[in-house]
Protein backbone atom coordinates (compact mmCIF):
# COMPACT_ATOMS: atom_id res chain seq x y z
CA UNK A 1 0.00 0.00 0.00
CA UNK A 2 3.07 2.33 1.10
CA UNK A 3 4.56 1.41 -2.52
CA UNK A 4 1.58 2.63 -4.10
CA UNK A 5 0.53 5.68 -2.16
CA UNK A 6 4.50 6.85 -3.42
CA UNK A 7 4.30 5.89 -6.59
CA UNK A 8 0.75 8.13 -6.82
CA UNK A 9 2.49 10.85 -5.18
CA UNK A 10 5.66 10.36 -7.60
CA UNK A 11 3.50 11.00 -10.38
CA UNK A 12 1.05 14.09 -9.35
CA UNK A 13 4.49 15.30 -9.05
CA UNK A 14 5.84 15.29 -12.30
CA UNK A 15 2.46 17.00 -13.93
CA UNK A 16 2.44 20.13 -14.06
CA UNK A 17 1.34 22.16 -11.52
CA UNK A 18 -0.94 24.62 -13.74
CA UNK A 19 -1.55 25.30 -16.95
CA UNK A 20 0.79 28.05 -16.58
CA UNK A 21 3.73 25.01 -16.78
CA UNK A 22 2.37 23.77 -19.59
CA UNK A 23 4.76 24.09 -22.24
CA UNK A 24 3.29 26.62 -24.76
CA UNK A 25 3.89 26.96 -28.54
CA UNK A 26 5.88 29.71 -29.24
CA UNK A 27 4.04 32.79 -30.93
CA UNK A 28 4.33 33.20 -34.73
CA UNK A 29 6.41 35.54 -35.40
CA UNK A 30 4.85 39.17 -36.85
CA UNK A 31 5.11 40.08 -40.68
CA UNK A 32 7.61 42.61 -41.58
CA UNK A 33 6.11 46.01 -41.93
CA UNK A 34 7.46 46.16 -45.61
CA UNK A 35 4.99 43.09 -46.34
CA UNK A 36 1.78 45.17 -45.61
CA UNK A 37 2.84 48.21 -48.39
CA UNK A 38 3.65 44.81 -50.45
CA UNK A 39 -0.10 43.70 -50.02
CA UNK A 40 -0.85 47.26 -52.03
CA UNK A 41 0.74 45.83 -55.51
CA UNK A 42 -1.08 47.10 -58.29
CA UNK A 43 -3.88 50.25 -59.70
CA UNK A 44 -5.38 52.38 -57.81
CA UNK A 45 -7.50 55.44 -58.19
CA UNK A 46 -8.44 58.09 -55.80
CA UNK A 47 -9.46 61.60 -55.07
CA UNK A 48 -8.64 64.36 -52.52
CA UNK A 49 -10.53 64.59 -49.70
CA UNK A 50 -11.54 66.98 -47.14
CA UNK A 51 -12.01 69.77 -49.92
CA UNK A 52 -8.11 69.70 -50.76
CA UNK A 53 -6.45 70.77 -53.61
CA UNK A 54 -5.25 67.04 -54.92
CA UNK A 55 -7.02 66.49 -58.19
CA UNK A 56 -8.22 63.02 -58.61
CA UNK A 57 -5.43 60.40 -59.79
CA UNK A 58 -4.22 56.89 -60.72
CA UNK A 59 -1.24 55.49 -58.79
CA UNK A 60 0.43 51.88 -59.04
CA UNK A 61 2.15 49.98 -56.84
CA UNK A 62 5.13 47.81 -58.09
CA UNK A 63 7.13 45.41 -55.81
CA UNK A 64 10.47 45.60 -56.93
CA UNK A 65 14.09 44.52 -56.31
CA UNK A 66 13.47 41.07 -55.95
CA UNK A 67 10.81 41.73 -53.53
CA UNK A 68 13.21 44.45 -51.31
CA UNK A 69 10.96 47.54 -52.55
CA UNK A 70 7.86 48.76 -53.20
CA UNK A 71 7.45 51.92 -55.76
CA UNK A 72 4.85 54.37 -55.68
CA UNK A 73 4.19 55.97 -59.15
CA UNK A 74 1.85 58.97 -58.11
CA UNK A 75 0.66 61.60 -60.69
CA UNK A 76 1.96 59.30 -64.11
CA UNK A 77 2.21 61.12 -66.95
CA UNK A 78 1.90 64.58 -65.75
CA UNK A 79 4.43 67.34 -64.81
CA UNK A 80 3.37 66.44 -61.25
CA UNK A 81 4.75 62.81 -61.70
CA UNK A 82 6.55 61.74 -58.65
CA UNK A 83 7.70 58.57 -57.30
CA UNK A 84 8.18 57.29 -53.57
CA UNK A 85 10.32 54.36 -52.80
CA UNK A 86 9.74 52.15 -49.47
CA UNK A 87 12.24 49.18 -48.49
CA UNK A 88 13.45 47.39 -45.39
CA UNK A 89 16.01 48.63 -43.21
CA UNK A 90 16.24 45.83 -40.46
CA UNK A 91 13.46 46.59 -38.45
CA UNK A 92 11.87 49.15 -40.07
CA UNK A 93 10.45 50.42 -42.79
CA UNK A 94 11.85 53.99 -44.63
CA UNK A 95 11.07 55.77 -47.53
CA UNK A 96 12.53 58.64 -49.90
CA UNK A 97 9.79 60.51 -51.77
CA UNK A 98 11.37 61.64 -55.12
CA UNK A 99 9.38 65.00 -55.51
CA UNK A 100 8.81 66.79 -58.75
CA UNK A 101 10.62 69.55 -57.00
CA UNK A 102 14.01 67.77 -57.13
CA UNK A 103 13.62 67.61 -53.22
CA UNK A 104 13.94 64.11 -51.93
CA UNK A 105 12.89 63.50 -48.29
CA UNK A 106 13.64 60.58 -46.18
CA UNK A 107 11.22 59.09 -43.74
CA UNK A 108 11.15 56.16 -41.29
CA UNK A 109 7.44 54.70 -40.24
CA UNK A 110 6.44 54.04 -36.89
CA UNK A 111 3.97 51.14 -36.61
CA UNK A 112 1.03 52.21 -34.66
CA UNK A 113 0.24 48.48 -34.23
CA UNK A 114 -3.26 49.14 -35.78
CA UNK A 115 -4.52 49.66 -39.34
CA UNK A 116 -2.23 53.02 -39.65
CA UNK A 117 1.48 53.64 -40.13
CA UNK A 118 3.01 56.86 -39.80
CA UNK A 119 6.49 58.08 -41.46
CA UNK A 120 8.12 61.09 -39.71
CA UNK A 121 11.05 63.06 -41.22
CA UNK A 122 14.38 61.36 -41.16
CA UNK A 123 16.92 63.37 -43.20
CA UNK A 124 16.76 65.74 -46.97
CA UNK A 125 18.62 64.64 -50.05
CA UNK A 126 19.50 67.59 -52.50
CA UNK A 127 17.67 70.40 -50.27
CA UNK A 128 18.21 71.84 -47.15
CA UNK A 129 14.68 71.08 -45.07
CA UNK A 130 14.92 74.76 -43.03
CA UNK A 131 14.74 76.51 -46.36
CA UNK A 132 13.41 74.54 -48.89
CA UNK A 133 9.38 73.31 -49.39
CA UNK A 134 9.22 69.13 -49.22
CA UNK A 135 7.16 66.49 -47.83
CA UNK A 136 7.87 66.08 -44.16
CA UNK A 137 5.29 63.66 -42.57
CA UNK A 138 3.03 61.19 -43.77
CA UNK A 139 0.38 58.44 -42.97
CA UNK A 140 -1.35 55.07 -44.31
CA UNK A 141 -4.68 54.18 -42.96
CA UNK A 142 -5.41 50.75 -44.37
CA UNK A 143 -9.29 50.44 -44.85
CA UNK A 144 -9.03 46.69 -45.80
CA UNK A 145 -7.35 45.41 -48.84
CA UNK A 146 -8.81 47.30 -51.43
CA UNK A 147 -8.80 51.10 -49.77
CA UNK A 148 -6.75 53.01 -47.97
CA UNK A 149 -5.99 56.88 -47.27
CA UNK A 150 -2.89 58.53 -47.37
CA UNK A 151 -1.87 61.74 -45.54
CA UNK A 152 1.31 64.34 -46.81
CA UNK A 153 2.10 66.91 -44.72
CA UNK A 154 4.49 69.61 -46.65
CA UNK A 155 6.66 71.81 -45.12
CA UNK A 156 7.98 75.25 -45.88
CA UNK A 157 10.94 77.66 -43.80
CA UNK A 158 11.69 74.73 -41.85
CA UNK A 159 7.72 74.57 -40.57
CA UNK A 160 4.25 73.22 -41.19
CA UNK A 161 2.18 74.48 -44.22
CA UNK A 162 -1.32 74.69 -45.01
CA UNK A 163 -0.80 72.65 -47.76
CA UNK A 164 -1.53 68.72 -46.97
CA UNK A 165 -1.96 66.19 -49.52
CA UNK A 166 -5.29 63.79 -48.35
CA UNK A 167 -6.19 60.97 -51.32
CA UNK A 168 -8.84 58.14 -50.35
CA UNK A 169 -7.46 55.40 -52.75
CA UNK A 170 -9.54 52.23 -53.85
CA UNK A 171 -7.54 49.22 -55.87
CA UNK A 172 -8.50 49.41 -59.54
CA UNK A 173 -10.20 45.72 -60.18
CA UNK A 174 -10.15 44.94 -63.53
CA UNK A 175 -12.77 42.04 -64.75
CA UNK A 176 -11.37 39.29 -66.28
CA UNK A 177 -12.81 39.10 -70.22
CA UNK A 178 -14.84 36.47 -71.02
CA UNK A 179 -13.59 34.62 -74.16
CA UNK A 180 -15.65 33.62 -76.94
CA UNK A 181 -14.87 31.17 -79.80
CA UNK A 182 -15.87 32.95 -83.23
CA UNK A 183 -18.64 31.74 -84.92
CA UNK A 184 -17.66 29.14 -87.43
């Protein structure tokens, strides 16, 4: 009776106390922030919003570099045409907006950990940022898959201007065509 009382006792002892002993699974690791501006590859079309001066446009999305980049193409065709580059950099995510002014402006995104990421200033190529007018801030706000805003916030003498660049973008979808033998 002794041997089995211990060998009861031996064994409530090597369960785990709780389920806090359990062994767990460790959690999946979280997708690169590069891989949701990825997720926007191809046409989209959009307007200005909030009575802003952005006329209404077509911009694409092309993952490039062997999958390293992401290119904006904002404005194609036009005088206005300007293109924004986003890639890795360890961690996080930066871009360099390549204006129409010749001013190219740096920015690094901070995850909000929500449906919006935010890029604030990080450094001017070919202007200096005190004097010179450029893009100095801007946000995503991912509406689901097909729609999202964005947000440009320019600056001028070093500070704030009025002028902010608001599109509402939705994915162009194109149908697929139906094909249909000739008649014979």
């Amino acid at each position: 009776m002794r041997r089995l009382i211990a060998t009861v006792l031996l064994a409530a002892l090597a369960l785990p106390v709780s389920a806090h002993d359990a062994p767990t699974a460790p959690a999946a690791a979280k997708p690169h922030l590069l891989e949701r501006f990825k997720s926007l590859a191809g046409e989209w079309s959009g307007a200005g919003l909030d009575g802003n001066s952005m006329p209404d446009t077509n911009v694409s999305y092309t993952v490039t570099a062997g999958g390293n980049a992401v290119e904006e193409l904002l404005f194609p065709g036009t005088s206005h045409e300007m293109r924004t580059l986003y890639v890795r950099d360890g961690d996080d995510v930066v871009l360099v907006h390549f204006c129409a002014s010749g001013h190219h402006p740096k920015m690094r995104a901070r995850d909000t950990g929500g449906d919006r990421v935010v890029f604030d200033y990080d450094g001017a190529i070919n202007f200096d940022p005190a004097k010179a007018g450029h893009m100095h801030d801007a946000s995503f706000t991912f509406l689901g898959p097909d729609e999202l805003t964005t947000r440009w916030q320019f600056w001028d003498g070093g500070k704030p201007s009025e002028h902010v660049a608001n599109l509402h973008l939705k994915r162009v979808v194109i149908e697929p065509m139906e094909l249909v033998d000739p008649p014979r």
